[in-house]
N, C-alpha and C. Protein backbone atom coordinates (compact mmCIF):
# COMPACT_ATOMS: atom_id res chain seq x y z
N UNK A 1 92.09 48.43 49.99
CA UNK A 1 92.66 47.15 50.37
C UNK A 1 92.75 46.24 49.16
N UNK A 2 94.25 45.73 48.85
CA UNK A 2 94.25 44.60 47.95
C UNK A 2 94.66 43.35 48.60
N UNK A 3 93.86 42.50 47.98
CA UNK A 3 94.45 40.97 48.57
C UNK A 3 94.41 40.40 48.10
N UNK A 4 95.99 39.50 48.76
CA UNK A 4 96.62 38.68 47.48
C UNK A 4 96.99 37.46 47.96
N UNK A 5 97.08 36.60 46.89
CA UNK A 5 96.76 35.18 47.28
C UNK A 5 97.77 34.50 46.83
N UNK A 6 98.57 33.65 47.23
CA UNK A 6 99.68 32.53 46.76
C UNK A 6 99.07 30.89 47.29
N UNK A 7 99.02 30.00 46.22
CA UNK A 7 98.55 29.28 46.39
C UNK A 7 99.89 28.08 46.62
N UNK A 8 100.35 27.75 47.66
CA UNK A 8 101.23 26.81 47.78
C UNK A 8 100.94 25.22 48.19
N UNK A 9 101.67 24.55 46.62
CA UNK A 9 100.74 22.85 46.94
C UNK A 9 101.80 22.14 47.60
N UNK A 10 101.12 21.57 48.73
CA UNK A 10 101.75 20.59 50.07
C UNK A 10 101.36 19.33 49.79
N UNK A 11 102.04 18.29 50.39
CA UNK A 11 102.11 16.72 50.66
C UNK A 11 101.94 16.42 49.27
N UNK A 12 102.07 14.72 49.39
CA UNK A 12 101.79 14.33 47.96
C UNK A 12 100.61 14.00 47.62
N UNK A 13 99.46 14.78 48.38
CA UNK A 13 98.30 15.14 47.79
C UNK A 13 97.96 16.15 46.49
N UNK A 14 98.88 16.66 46.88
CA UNK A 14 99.03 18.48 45.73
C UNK A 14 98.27 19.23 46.67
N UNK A 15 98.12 19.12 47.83
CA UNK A 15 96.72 20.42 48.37
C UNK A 15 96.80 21.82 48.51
N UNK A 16 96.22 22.79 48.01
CA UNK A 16 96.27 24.06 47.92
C UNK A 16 96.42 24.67 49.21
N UNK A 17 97.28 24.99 50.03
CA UNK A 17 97.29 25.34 50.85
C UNK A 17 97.28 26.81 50.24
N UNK A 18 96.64 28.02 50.55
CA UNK A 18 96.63 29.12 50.41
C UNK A 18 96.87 30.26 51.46
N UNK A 19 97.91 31.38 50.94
CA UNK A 19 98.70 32.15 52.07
C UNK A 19 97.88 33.78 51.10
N UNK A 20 97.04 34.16 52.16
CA UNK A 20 96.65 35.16 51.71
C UNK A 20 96.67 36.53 52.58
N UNK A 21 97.09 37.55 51.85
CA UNK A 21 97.46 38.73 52.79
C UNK A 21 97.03 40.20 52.00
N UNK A 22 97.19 41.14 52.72
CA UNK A 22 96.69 42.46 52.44
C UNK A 22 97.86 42.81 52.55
N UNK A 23 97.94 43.64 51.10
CA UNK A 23 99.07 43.79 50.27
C UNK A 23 99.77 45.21 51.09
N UNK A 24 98.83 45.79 52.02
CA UNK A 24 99.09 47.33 52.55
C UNK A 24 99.60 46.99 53.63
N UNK A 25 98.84 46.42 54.91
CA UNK A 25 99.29 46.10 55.98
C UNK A 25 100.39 45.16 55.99
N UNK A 26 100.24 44.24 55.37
CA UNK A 26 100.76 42.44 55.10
C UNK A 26 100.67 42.18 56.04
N UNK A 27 99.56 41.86 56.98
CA UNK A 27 99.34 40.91 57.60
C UNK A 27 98.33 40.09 56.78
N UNK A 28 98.71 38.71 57.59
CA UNK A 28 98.31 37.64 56.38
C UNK A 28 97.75 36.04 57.28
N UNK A 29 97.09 35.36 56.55
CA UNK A 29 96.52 34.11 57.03
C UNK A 29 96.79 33.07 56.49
N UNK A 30 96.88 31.43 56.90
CA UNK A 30 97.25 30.63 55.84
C UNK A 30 96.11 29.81 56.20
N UNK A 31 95.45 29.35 54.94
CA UNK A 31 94.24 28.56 55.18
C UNK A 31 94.73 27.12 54.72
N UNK A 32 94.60 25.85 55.38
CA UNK A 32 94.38 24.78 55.14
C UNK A 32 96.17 24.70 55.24
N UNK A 33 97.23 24.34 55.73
CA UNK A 33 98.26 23.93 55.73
C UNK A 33 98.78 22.50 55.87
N UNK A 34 98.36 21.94 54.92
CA UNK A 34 98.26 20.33 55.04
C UNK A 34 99.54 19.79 55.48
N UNK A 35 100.27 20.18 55.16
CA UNK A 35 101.76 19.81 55.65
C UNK A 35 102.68 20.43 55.04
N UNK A 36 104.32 19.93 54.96
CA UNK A 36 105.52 20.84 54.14
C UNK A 36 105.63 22.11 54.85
N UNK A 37 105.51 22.25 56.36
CA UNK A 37 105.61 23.02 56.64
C UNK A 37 106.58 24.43 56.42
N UNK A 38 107.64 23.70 56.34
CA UNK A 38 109.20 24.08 56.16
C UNK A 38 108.86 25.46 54.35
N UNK A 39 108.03 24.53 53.69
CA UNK A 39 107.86 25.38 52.21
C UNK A 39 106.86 26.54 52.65
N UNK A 40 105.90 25.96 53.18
CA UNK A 40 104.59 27.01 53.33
C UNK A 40 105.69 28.19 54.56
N UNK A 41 106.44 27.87 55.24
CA UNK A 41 107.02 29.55 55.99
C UNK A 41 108.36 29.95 55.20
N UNK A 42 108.66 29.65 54.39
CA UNK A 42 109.59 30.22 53.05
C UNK A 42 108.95 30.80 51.89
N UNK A 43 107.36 30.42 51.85
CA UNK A 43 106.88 31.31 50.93
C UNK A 43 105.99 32.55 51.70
N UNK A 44 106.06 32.29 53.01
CA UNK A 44 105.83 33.63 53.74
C UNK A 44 106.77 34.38 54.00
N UNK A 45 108.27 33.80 54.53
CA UNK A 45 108.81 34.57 54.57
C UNK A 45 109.76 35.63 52.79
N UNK A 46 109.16 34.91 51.77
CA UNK A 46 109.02 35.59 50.40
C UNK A 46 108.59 36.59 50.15
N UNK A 47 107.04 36.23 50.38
CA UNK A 47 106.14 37.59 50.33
C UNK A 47 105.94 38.64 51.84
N UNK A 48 107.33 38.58 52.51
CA UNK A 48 107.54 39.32 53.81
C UNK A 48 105.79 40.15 54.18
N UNK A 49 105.48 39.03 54.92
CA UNK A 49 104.09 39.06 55.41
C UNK A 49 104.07 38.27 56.62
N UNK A 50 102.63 39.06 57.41
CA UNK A 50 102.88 38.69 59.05
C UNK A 50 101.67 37.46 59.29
N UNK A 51 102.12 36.94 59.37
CA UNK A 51 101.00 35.60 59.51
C UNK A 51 100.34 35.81 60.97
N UNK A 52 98.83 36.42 60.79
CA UNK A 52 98.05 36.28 62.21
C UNK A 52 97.12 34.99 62.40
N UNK A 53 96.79 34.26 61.55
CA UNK A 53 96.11 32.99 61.84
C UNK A 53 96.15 32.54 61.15
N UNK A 54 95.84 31.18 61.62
CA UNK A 54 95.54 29.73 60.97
C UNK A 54 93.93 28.93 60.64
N UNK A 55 93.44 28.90 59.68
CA UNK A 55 92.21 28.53 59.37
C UNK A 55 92.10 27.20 58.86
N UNK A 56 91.16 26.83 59.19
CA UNK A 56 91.17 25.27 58.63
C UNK A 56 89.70 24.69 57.92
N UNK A 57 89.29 24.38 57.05
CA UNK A 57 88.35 23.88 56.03
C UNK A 57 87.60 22.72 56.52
N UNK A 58 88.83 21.40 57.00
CA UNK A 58 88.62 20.16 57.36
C UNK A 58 89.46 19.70 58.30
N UNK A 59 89.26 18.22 58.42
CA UNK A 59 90.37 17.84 59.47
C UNK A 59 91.25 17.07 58.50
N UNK A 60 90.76 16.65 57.10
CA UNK A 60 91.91 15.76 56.71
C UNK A 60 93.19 16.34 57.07
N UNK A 61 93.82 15.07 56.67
CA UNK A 61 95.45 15.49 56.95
C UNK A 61 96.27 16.48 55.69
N UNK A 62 95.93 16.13 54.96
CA UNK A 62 96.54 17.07 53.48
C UNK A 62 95.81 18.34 53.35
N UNK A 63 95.06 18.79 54.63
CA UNK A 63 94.34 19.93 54.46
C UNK A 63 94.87 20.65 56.49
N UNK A 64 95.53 19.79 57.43
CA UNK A 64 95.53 20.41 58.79
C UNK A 64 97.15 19.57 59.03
N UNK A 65 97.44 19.17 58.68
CA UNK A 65 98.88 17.90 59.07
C UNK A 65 99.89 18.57 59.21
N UNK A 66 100.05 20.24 58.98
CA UNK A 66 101.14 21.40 59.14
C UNK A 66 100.83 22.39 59.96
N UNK A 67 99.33 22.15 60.45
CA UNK A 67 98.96 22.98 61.27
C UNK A 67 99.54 23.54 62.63
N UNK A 68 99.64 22.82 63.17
CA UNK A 68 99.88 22.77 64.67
C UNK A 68 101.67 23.31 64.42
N UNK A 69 102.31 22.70 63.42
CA UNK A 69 103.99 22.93 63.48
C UNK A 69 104.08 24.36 62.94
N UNK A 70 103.21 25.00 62.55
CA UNK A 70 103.33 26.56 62.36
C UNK A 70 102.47 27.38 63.13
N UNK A 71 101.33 27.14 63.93
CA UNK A 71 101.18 27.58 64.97
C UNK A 71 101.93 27.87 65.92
N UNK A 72 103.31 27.15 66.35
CA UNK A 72 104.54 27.08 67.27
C UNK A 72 105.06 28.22 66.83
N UNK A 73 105.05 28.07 65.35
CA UNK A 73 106.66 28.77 64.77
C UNK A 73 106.18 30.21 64.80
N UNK A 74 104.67 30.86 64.11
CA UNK A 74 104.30 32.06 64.26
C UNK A 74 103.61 32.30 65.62
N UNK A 75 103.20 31.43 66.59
CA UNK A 75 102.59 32.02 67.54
C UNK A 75 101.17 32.71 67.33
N UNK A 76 100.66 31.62 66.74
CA UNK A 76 99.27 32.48 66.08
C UNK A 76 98.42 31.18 66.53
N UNK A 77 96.89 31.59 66.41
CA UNK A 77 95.74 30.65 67.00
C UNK A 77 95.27 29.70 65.42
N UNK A 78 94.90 28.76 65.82
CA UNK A 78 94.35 28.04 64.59
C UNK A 78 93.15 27.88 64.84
N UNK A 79 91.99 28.22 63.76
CA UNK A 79 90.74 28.25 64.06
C UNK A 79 90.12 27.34 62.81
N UNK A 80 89.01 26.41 63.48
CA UNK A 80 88.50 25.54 62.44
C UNK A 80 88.94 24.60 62.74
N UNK A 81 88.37 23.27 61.91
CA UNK A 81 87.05 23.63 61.17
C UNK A 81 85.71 23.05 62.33
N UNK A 82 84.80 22.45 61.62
CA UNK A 82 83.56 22.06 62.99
C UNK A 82 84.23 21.43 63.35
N UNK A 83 83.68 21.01 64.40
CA UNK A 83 83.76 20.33 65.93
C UNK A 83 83.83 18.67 65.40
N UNK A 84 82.55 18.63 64.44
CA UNK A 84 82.78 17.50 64.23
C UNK A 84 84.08 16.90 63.28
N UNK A 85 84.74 17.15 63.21
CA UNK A 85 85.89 16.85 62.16
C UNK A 85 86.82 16.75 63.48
N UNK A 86 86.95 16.61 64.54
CA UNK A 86 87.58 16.68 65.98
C UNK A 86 88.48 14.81 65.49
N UNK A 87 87.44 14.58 65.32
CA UNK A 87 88.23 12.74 65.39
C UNK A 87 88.92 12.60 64.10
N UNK A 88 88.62 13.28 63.16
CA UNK A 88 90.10 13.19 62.00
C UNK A 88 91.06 14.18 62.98
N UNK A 89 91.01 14.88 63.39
CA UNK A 89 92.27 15.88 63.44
C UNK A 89 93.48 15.35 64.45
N UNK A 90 92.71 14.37 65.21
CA UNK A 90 93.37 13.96 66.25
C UNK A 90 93.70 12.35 65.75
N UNK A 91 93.64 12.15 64.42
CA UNK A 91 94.64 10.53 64.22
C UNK A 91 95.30 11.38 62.68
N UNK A 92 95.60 12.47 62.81
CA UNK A 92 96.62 13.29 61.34
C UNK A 92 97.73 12.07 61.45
N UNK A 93 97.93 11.96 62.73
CA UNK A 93 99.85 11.28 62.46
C UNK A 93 99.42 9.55 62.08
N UNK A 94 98.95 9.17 62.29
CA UNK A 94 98.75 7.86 62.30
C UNK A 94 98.55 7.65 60.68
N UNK A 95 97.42 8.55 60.22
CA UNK A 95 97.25 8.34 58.49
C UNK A 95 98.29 9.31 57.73
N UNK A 96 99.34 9.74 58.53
CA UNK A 96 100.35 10.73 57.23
C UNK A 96 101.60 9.68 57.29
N UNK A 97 101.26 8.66 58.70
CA UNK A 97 102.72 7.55 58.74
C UNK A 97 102.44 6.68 57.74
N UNK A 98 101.00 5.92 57.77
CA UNK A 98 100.78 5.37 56.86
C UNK A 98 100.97 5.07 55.26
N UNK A 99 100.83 6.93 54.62
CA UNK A 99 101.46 7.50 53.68
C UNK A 99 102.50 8.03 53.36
N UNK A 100 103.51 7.82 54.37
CA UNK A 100 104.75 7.99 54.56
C UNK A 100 105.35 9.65 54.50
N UNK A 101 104.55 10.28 54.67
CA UNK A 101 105.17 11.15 54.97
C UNK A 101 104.40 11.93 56.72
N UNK A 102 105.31 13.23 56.84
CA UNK A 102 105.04 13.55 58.34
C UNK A 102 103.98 15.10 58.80
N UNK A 103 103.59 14.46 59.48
CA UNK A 103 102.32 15.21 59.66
C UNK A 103 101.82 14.99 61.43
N UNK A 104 101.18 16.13 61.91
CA UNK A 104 100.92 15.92 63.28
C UNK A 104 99.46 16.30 63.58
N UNK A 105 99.31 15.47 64.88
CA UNK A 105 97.76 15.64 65.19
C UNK A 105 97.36 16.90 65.62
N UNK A 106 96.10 17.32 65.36
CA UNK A 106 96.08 19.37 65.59
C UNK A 106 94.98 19.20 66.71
N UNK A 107 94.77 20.34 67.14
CA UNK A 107 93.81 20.83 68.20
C UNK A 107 93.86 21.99 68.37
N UNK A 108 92.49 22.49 67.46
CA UNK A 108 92.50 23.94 67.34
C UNK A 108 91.86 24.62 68.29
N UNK A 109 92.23 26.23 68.33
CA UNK A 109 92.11 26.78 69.94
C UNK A 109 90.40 27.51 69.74
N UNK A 110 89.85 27.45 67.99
CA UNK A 110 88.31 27.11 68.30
C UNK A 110 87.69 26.85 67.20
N UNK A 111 86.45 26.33 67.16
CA UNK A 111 85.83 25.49 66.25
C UNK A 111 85.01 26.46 65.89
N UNK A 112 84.31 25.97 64.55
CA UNK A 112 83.58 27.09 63.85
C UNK A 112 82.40 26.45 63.88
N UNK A 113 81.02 27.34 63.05
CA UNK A 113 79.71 27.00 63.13
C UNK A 113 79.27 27.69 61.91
N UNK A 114 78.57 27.01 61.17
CA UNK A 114 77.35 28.19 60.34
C UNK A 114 77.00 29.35 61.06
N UNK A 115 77.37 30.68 60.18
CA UNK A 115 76.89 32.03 60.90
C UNK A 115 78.34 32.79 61.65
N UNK A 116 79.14 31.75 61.28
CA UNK A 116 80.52 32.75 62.20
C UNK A 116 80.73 33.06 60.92
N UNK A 117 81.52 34.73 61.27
CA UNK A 117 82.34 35.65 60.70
C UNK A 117 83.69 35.56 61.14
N UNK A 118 84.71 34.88 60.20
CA UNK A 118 86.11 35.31 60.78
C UNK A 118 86.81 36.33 59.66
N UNK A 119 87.90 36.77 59.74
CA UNK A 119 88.52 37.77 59.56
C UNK A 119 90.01 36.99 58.83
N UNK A 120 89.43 37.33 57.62
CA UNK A 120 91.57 36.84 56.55
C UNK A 120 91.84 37.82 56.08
N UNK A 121 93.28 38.38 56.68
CA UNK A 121 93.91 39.33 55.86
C UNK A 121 92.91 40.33 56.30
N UNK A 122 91.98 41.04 57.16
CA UNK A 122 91.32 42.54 56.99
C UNK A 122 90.11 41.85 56.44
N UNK A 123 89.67 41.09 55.76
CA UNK A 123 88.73 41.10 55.03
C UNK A 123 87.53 40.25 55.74
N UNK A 124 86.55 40.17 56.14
CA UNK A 124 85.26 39.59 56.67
C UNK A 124 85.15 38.15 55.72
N UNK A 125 84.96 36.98 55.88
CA UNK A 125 84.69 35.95 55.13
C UNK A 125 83.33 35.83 56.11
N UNK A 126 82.21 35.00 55.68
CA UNK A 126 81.20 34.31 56.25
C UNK A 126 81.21 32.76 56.15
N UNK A 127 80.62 31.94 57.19
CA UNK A 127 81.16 31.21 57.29
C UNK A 127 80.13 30.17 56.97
N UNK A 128 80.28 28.77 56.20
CA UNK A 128 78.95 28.04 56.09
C UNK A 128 79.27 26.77 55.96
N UNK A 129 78.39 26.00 56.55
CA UNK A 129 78.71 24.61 57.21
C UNK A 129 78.22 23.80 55.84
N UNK A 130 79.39 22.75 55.58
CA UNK A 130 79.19 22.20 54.05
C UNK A 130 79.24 20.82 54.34
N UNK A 131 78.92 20.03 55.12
CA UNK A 131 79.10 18.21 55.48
C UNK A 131 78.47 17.42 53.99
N UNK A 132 79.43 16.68 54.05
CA UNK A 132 79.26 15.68 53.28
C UNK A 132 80.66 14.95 52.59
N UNK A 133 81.50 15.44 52.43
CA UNK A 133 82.97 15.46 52.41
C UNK A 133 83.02 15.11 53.68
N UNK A 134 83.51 15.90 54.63
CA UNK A 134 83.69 15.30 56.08
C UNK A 134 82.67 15.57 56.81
N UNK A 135 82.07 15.33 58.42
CA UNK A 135 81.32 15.87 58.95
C UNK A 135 81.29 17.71 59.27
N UNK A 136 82.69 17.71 59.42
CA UNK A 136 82.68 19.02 60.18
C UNK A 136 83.13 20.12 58.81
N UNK A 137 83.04 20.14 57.95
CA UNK A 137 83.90 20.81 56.54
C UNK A 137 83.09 22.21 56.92
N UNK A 138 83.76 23.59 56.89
CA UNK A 138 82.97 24.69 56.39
C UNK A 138 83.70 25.45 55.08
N UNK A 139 83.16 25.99 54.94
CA UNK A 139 83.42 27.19 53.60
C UNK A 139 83.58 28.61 53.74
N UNK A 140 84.52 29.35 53.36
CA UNK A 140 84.66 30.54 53.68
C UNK A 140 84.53 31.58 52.65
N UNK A 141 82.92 32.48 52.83
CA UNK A 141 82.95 33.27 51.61
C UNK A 141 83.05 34.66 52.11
N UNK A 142 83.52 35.43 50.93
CA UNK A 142 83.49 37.10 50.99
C UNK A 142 82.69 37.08 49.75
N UNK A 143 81.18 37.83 50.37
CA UNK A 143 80.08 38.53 49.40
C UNK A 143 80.92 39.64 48.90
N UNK A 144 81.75 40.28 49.44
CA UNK A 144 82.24 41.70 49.26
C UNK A 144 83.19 41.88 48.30
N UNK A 145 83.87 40.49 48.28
CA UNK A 145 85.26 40.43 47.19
C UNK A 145 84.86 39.76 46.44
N UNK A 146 83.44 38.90 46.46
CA UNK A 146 83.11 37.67 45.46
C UNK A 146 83.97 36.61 45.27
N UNK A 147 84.58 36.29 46.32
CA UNK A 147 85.64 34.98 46.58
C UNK A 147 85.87 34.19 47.73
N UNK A 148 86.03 33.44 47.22
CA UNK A 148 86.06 32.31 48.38
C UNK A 148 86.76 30.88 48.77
N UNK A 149 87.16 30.31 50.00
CA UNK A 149 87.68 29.21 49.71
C UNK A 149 87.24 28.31 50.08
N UNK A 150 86.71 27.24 49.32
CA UNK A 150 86.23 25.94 49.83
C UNK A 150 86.21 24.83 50.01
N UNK A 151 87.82 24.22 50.00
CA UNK A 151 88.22 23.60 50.96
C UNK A 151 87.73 22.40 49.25
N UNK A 152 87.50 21.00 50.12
CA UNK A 152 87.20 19.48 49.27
C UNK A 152 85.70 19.70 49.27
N UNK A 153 85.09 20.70 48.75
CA UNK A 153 83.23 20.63 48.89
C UNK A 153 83.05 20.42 47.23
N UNK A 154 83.82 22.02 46.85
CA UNK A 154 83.17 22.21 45.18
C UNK A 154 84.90 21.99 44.13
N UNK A 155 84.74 21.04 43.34
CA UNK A 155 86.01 21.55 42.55
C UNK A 155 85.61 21.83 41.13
N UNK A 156 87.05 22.10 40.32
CA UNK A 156 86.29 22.64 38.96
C UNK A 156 85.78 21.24 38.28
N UNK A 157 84.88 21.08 37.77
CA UNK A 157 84.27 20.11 37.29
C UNK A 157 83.57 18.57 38.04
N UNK A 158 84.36 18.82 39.53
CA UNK A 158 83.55 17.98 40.52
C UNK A 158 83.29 18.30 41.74
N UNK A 159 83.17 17.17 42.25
CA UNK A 159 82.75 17.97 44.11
C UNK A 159 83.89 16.98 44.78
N UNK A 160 83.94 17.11 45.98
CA UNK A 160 84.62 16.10 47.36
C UNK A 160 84.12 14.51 47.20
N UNK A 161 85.13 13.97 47.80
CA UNK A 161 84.71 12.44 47.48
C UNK A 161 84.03 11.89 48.69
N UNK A 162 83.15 11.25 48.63
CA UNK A 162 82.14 10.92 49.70
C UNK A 162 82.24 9.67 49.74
N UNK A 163 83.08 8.39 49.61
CA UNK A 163 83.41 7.40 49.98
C UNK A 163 84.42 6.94 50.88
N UNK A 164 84.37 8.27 51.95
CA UNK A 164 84.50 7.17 53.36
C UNK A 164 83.48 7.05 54.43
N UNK A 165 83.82 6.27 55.24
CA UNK A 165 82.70 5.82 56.06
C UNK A 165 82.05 6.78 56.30
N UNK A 166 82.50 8.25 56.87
CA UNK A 166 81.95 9.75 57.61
C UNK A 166 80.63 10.11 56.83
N UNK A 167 81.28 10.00 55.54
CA UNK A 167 81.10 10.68 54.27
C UNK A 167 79.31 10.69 54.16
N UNK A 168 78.84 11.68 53.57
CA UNK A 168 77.34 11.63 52.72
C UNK A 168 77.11 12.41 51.98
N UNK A 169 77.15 11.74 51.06
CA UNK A 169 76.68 12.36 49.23
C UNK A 169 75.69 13.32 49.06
N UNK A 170 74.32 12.72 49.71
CA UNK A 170 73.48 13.74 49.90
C UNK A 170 73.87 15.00 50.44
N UNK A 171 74.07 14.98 51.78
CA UNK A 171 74.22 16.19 51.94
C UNK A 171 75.15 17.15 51.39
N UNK A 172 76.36 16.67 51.10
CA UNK A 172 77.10 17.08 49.95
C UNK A 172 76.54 18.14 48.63
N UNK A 173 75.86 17.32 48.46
CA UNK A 173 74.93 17.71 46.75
C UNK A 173 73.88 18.79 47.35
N UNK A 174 73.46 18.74 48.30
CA UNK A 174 72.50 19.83 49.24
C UNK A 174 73.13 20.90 49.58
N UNK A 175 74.31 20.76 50.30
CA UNK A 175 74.94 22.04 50.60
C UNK A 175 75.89 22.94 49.56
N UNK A 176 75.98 22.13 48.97
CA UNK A 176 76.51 23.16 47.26
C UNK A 176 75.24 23.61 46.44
N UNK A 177 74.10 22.80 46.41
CA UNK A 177 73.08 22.90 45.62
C UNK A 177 72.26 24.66 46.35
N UNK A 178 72.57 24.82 47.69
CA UNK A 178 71.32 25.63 48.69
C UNK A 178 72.18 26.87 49.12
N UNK A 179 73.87 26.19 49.72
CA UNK A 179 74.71 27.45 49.75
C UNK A 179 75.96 27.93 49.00
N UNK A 180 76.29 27.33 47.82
CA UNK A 180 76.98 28.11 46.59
C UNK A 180 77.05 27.93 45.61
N UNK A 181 75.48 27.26 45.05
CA UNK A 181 75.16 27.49 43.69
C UNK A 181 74.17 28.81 43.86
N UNK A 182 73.85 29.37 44.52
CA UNK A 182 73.10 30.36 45.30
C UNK A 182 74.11 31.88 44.78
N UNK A 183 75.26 31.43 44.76
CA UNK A 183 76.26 32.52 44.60
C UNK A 183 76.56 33.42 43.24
N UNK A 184 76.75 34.43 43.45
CA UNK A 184 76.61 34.88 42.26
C UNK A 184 77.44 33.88 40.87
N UNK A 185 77.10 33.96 39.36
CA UNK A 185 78.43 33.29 38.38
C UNK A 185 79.51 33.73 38.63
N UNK A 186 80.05 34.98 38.73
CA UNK A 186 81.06 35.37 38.43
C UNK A 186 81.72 35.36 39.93
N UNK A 187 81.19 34.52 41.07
CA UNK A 187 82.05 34.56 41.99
C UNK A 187 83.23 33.45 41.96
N UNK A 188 84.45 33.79 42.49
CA UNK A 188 85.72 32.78 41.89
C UNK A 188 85.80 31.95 43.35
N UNK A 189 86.26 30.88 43.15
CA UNK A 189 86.63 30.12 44.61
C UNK A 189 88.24 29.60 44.12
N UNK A 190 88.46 29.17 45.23
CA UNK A 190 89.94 28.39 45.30
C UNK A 190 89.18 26.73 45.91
N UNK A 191 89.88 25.94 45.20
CA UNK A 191 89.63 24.54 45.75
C UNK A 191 90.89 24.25 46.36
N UNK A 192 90.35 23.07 47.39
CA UNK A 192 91.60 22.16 48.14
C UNK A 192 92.32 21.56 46.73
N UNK A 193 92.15 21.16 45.79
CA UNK A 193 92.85 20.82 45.12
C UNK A 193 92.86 21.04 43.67
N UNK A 194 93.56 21.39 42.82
CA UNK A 194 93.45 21.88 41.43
C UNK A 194 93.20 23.34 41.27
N UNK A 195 92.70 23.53 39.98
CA UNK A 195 92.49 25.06 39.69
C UNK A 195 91.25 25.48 40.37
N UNK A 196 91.49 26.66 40.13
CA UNK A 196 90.31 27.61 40.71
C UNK A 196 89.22 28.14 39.64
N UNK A 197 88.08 28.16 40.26
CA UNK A 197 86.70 28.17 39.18
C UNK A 197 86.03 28.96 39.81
N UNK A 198 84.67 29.55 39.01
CA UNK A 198 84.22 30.27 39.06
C UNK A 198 82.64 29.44 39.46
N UNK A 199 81.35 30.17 39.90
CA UNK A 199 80.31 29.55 40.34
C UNK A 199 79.37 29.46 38.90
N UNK A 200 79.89 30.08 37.77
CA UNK A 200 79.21 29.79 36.98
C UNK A 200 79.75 29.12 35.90
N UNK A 201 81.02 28.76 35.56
CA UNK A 201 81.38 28.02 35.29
C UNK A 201 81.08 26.29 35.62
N UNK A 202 80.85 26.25 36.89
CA UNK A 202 80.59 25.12 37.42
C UNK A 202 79.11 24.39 37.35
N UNK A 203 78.11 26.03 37.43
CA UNK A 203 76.28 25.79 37.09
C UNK A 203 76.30 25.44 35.56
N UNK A 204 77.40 25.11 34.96
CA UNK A 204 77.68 25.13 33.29
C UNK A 204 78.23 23.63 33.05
N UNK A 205 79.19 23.37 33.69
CA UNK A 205 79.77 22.00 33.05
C UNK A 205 80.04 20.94 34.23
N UNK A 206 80.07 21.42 35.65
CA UNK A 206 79.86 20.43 36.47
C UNK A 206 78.94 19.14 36.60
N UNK A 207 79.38 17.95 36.13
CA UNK A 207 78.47 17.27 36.00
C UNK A 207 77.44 16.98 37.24
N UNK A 208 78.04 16.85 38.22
CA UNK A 208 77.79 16.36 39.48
C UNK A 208 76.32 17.14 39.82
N UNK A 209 76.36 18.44 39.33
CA UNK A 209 75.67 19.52 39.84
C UNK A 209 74.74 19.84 38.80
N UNK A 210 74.88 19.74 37.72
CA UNK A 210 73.55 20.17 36.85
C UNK A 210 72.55 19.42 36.49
């Protein structure tokens, strides 16, 4: 099994929405579809791949605000993120009008927990509850591929911003500090936004974290 990853940036956030699939079968998943819907199913229908689900990190809107309008279009379930991230997901339209562009409120068909196993592309991710960014944020790792995606928790050289009301720093700095500085160096992640880094790269020059 190879799997392969296209990282397509939505809204005028830049957010990594990532379309990842198994290069044999091509069936494929799109994690975090913040919006631009219209781009994110032109670069699926590119890499002629079968989109079986929809995963979600958070409830922000530049990370779920395309969700629900490609759930329609592929007929696939959207899963994620916690429960608690329920009250962002359900005012997406109100803060994407605000920012002027279009985005809709989601309601996914199930919520995740620390300890769930879901399935991208064939491949097992594990699943781990990361609050502090939002309440409900999880993280999705493969021990097996040494990769992972984690959403607004860890970026290269910082973490998620913890100045809104939801928000807590602490726990933030706890749940990177206990579940993926824990991770091997050489494991690679994808962030919600910017480049992609490695876990030891980050135990190296992340300020936030060392």
């Amino acid at each position: 099994m190879t799997l392969q990853v296209k990282i397509i940036p939505v809204t005028p956030f830049q957010q990594n929405c990532a379309l990842i699939w198994d290069s044999e079968t091509k069936d494929a998943a799109v994690i975090d579809p913040g919006g631009d819907a219209a781009t994110i199913a032109a670069a699926i229908a590119q890499e002629d791949v079968q989109v079986k689900d929809i995963f979600l990190t958070h409830g922000h809107l530049d990370h779920a605000g395309g969700a629900a309008e490609l759930a329609g279009k592929f007929a696939v379930k959207i899963t994620g993120p916690g429960e608690a991230d329920d009250f962002l997901l359900r005012s997406i339209k109100i803060q994407a009008d605000s920012f002027g562009f279009r985005a809709e409120n989601c309601t996914p068909d199930a919520w995740l927990k620390e300890g769930d196993v879901i399935t991208i592309a064939g491949v097992s991710f594990d699943v781990l509850h990361c609050p502090g960014h939002t309440p409900g944020h999880m993280v999705f790792v493969s021990r097996a591929l040494n990769f992972g995606i984690f959403g607004d928790v860890l970026f290269r050289n910082s973490v998620g911003r913890t100045d809104f009301p939801y928000s807590d720093p602490a726990a933030l700095i706890t749940a990177i500090k206990t579940k993926l500085m824990v991770l091997p160096d050489d494991f690679t992640f994808i962030c919600g936004h910017g480049p992609a880094s490695t876990i030891g790269a980050e135990r190296q020059s992340n300020p936030f974290i060392r």
